[in-house]
Protein backbone atom coordinates (compact mmCIF):
# COMPACT_ATOMS: atom_id res chain seq x y z
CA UNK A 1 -209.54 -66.65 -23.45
CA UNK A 2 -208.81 -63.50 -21.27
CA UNK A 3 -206.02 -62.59 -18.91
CA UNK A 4 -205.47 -60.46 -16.45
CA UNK A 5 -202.16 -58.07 -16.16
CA UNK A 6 -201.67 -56.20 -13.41
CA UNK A 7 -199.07 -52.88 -13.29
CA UNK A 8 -197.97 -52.24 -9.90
CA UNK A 9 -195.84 -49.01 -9.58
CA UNK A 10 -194.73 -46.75 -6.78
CA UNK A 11 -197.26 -44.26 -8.09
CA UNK A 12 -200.33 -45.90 -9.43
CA UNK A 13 -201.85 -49.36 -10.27
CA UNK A 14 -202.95 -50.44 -12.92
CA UNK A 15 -205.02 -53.25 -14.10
CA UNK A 16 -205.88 -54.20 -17.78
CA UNK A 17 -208.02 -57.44 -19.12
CA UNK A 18 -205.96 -58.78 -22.08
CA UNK A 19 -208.00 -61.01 -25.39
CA UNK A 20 -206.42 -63.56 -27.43
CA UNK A 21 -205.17 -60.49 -29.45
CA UNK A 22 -203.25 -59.06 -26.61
CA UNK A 23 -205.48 -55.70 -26.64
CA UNK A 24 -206.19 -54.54 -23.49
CA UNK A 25 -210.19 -54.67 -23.60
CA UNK A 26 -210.52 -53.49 -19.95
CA UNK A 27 -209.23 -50.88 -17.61
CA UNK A 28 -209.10 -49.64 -14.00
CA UNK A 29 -206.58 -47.30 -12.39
CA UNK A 30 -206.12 -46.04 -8.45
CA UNK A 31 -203.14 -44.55 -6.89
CA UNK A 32 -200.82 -46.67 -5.16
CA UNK A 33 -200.53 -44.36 -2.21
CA UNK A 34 -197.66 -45.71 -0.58
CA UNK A 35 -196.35 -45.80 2.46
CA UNK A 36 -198.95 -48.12 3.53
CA UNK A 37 -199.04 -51.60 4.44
CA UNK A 38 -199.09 -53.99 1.21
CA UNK A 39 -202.04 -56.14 2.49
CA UNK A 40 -203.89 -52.38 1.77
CA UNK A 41 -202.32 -52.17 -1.49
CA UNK A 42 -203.44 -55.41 -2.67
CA UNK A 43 -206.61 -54.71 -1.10
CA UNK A 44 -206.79 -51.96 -4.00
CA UNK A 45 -205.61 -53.82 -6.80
CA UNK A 46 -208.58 -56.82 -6.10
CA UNK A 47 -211.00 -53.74 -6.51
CA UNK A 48 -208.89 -52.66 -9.57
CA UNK A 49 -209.17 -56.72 -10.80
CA UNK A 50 -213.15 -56.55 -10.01
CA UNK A 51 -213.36 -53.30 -12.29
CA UNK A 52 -211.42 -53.90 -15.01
CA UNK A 53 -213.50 -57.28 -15.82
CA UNK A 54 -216.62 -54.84 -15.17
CA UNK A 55 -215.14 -52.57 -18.07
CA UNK A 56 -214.74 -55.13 -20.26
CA UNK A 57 -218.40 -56.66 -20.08
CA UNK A 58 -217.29 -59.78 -18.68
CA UNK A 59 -217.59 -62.00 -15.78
CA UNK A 60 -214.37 -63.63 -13.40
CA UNK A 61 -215.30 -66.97 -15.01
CA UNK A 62 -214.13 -65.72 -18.04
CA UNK A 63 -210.33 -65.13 -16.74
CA UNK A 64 -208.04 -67.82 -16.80
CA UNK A 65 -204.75 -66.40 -15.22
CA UNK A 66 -203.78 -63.01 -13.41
CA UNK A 67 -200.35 -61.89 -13.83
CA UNK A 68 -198.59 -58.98 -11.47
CA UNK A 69 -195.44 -57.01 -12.34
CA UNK A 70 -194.23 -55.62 -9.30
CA UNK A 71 -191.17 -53.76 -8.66
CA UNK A 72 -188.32 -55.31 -6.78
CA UNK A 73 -188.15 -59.00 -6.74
CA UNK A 74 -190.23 -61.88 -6.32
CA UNK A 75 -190.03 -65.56 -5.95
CA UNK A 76 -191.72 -67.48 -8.78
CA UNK A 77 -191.89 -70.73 -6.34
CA UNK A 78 -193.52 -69.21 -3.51
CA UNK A 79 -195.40 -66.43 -5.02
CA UNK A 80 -193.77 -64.01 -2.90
CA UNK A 81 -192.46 -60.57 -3.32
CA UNK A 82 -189.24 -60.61 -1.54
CA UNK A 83 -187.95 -57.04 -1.90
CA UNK A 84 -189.44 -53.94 -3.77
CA UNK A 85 -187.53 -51.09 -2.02
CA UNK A 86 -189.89 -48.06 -3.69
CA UNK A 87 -192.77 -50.00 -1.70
CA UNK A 88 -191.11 -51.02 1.44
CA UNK A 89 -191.99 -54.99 0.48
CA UNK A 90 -190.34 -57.42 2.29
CA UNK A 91 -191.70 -60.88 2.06
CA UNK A 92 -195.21 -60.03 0.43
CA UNK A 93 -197.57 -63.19 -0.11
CA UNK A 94 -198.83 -61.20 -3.22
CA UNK A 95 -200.54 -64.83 -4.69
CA UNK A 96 -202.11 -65.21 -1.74
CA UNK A 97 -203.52 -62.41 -1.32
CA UNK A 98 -205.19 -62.24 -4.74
CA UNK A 99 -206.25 -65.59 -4.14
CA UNK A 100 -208.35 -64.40 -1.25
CA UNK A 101 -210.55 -62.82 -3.75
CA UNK A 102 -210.07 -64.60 -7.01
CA UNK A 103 -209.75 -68.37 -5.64
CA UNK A 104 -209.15 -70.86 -8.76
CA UNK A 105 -207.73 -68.29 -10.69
CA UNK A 106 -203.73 -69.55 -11.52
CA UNK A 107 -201.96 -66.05 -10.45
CA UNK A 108 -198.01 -65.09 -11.40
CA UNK A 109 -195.95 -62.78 -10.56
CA UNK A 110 -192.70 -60.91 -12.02
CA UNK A 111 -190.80 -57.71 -11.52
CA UNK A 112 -192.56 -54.91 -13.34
CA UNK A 113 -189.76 -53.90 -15.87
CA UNK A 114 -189.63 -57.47 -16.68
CA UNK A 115 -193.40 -57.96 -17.79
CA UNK A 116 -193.20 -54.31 -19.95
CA UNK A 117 -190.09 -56.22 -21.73
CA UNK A 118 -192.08 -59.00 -22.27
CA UNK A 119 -194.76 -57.01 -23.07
CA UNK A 120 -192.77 -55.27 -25.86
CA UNK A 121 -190.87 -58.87 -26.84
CA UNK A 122 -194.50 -60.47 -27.66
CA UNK A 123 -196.54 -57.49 -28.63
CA UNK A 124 -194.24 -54.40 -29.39
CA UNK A 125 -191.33 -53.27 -31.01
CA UNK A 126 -189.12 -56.34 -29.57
CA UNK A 127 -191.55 -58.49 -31.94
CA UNK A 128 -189.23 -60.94 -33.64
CA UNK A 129 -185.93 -59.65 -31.83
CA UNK A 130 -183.52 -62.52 -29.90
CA UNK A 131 -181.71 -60.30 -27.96
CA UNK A 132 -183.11 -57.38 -27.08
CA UNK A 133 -183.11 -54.84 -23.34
CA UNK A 134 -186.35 -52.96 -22.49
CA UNK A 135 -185.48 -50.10 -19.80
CA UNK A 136 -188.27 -48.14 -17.85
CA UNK A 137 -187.61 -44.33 -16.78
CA UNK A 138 -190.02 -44.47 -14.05
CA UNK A 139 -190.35 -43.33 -10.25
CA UNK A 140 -186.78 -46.23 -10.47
CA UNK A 141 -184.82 -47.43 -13.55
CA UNK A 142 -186.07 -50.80 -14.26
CA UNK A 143 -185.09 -53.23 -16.73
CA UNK A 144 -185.95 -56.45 -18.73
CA UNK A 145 -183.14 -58.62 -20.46
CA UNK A 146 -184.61 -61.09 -22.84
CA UNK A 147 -181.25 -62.89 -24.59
CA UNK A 148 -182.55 -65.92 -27.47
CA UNK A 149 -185.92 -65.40 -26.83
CA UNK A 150 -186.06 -65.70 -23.34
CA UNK A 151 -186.61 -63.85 -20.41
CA UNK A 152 -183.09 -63.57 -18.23
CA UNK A 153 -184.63 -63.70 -14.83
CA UNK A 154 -181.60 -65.24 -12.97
CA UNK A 155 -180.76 -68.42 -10.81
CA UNK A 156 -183.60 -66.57 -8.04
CA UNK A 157 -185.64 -65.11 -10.10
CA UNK A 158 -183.97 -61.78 -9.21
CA UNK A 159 -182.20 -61.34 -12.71
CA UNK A 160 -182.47 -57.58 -14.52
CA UNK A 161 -182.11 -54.79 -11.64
CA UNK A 162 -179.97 -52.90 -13.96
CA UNK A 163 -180.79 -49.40 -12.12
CA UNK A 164 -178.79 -50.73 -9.32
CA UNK A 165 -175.81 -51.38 -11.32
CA UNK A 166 -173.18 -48.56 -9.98
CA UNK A 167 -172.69 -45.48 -11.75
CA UNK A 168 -170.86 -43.02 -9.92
CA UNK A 169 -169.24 -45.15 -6.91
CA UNK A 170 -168.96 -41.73 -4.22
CA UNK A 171 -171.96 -40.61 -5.48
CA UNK A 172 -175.32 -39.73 -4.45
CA UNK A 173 -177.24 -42.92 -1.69
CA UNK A 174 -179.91 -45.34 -3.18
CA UNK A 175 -182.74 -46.47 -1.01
CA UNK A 176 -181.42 -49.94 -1.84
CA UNK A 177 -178.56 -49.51 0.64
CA UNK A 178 -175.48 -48.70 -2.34
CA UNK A 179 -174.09 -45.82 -3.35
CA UNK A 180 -174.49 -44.24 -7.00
CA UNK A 181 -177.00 -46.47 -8.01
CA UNK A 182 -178.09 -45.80 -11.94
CA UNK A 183 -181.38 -44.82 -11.14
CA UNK A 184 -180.83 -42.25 -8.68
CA UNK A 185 -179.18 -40.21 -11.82
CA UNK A 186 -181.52 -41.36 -14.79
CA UNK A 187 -185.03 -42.05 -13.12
CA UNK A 188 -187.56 -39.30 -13.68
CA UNK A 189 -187.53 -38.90 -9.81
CA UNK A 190 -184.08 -37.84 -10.58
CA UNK A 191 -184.80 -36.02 -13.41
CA UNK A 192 -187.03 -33.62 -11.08
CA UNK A 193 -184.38 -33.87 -8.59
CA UNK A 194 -182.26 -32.33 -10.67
CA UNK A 195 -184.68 -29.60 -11.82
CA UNK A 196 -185.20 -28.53 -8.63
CA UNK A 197 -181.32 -28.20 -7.71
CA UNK A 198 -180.72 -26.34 -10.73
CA UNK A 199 -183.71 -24.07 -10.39
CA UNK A 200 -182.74 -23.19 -6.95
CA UNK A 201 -178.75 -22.22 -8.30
CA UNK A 202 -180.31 -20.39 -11.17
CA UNK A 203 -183.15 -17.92 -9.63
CA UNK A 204 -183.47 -16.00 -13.22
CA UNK A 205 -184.26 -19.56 -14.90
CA UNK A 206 -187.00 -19.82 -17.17
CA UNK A 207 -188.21 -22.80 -15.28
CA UNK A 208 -189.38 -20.64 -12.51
CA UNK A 209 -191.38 -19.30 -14.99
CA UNK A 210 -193.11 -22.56 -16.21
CA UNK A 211 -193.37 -23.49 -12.31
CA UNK A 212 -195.26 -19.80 -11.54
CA UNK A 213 -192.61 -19.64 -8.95
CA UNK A 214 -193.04 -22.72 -7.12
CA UNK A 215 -190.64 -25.07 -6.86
CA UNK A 216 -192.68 -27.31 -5.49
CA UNK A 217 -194.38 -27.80 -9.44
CA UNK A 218 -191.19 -28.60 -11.30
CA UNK A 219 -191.43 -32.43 -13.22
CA UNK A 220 -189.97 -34.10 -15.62
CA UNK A 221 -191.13 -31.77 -18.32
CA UNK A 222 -189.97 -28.35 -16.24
CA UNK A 223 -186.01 -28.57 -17.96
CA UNK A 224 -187.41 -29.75 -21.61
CA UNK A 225 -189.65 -26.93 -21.69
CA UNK A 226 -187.36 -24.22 -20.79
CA UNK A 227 -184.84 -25.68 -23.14
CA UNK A 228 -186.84 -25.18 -26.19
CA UNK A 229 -187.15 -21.58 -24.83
CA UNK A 230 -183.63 -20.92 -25.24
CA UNK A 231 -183.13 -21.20 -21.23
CA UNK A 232 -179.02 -22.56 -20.97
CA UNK A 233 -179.63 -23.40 -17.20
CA UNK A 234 -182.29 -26.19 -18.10
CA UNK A 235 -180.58 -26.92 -21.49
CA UNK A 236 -177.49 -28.00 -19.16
CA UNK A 237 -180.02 -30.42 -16.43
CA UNK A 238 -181.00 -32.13 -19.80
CA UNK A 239 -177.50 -32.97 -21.44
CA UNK A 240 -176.72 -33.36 -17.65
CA UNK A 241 -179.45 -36.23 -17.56
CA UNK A 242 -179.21 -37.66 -20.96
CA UNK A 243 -175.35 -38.36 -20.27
CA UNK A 244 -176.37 -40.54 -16.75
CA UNK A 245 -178.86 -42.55 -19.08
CA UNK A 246 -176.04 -43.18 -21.59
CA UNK A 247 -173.58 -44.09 -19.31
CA UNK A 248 -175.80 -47.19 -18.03
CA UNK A 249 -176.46 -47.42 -21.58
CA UNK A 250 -173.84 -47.93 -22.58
CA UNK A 251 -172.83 -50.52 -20.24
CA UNK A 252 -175.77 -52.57 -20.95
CA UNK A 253 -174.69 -52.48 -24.76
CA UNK A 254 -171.16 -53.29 -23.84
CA UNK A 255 -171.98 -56.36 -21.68
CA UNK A 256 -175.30 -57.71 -23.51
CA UNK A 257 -174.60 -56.15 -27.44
CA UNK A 258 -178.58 -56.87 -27.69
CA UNK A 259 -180.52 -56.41 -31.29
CA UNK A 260 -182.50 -53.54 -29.55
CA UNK A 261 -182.77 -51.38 -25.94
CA UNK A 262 -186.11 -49.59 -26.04
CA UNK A 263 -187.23 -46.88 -23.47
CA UNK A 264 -190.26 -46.57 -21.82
CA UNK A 265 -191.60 -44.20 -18.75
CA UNK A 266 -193.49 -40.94 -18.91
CA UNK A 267 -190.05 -38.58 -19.88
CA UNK A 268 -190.09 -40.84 -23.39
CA UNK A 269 -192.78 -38.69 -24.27
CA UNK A 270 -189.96 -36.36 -25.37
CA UNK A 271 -189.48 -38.77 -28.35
CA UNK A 272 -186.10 -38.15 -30.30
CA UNK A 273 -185.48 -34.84 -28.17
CA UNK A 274 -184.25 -37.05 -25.44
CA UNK A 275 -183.36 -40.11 -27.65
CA UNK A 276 -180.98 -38.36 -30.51
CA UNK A 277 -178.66 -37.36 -28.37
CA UNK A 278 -178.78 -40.11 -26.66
CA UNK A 279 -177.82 -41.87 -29.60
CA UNK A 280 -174.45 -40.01 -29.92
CA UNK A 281 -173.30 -40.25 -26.48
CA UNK A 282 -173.60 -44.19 -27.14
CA UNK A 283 -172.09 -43.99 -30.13
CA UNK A 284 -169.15 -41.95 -28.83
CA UNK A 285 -169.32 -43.87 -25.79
CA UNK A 286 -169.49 -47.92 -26.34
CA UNK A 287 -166.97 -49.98 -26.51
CA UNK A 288 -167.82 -52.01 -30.40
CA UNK A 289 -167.19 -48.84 -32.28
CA UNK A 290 -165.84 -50.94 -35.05
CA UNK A 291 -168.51 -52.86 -35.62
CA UNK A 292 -170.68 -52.94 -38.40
CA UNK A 293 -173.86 -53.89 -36.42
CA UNK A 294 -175.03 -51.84 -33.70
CA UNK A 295 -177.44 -52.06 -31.20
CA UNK A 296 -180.72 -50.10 -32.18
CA UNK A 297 -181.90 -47.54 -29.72
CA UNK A 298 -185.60 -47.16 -29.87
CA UNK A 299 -188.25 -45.94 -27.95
CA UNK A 300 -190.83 -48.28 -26.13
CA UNK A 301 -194.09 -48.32 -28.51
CA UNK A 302 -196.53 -50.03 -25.89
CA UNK A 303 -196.34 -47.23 -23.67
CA UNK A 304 -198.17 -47.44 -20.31
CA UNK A 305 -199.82 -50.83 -22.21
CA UNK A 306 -196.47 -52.57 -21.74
CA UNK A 307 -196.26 -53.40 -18.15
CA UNK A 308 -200.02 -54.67 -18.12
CA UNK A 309 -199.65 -56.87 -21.46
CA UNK A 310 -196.40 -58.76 -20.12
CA UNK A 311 -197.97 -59.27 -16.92
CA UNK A 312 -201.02 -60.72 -18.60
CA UNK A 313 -198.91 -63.06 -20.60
CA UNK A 314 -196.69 -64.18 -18.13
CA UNK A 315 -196.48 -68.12 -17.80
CA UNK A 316 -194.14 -70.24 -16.14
């Protein structure tokens, strides 16, 4: 029995074919390349469908569901994506139009951060945990709440957006329509954001040097980089950016008090130089400092592979 997932992000697609296992035996990647109209976009991720069952040596026969984490959110019901503000989706028939080219094949749909929690719930380090929050540092924040097991998805489906809970209520504007949204602070967009302001206060910062004087090449490695060369400017946009994670962070814990928040996204690459001191701003921070038990603060082990295995696995 294989599955399909599908990884749908404001920067690239993904698709991965999924065995009885849950290893991803199949690949195919394109660039989302948005703006563009999301007929286009699906268009894309057919081809990316067609070629990941190519890579894997077998035939569409051999599928028996497709699953697509999207960003924004969707409408179980219908099959629709209602909303995914990084895309400009508004009312996308996204089952229909993988249906146009894989007929018979049963097709679901879920907000992206959601399938990488379930991803890491079923196959990762969530395995065996009842209450656990899987957050994405990604072109958005995303998020996946899974309380007793289960995936919290809401009363329409729209359950989890926790990088549009408020964190700074004059602060900077979301494309979402609110103001001091979590994810313009702790996103890697923002992360780079940040970079660049900094760099362009700072002239004789080391990240200039890393960027060969361009500004324009700064990412969410520039400030890391030049902090481990002793540079204080970029040393300051990391604690800067650490301290908007944990203060959604530490909102989630006080709310939820899950088992386990992981973190997943491209700037987890800096493993415990990001998470450590993340660690102590939530400890200094949240609101159960009595308590023996404490949420664990992990990082995401599935990687990239998360997103594509919970969309694979997705049922309802």
């Amino acid at each position: 029995m294989f599955r399909i997932g599908v990884d749908l992000g404001g920067t690239n697609i993904a698709v991965g074919v999924i065995d009885a296992e849950n290893r991803i035996i199949g690949i195919s990647k394109r660039k989302t390349n948005t703006p563009r109209p999301a007929k286009e976009i699906f268009d894309d991720i057919n081809l990316c469908i067609a070629d990941a069952i190519a890579d894997a040596g077998l035939k569409t026969e051999d599928i028996v569901s497709i699953g697509v984490g999207t960003p924004g959110s969707v409408d179980h019901a219908t099959g629709m994506i209602l909303y995914a503000n990084n895309l400009d989706f508004y009312n996308v028939p996204a089952v229909e139009y993988i249906n146009e080219k894989f007929p018979g094949i049963k097709v679901y749909i879920d907000n992206d951060a959601n399938c990488a929690a379930l991803g890491e719930a079923l196959a990762g380090c969530g395995k065996g945990k009842k209450s656990f929050i899987a957050v994405t540092l990604g072109t958005g924040v995303g998020g996946g709440i899974v309380l007793d097991g289960k995936l919290l998805v809401g009363c329409n489906d729209a359950g989890g957006e926790i990088g549009h809970m408020v964190i700074a209520h004059d602060g900077e504007q979301c494309n979402c329509d609110r103001i001091g949204c979590w994810e313009r602070y702790a996103s890697a967009t923002a992360l780079v954001n940040q970079t660049k302001a900094a760099m362009l206060e700072n002239k004789s910062s080391r990240m200039w040097e890393l960027c060969d004087g361009k500004i324009e090449n700064a990412g969410g490695r520039t400030a890391f980089d030049a902090m481990r060369l002793g540079d204080e400017c970029a040393a300051k946009v990391c604690d800067d950016y650490i301290r908007y994670i944990a203060v959604g962070t530490v909102n989630l814990v006080n709310i939820f008090q899950p088992e386990l928040i992981c973190f997943g996204g491209g700037i987890c690459n800096e493993g415990e130089t990001l998470l450590a001191p993340l660690r102590k701003y939530i400890a200094m921070w949240r609101y159960s400092k009595q308590q023996e038990k404490q949420t664990e603060i992990c990082r995401a082990t599935l990687g990239n592979d998360a997103g594509i295995i919970g969309a694979a696995l997705l049922e309802y």
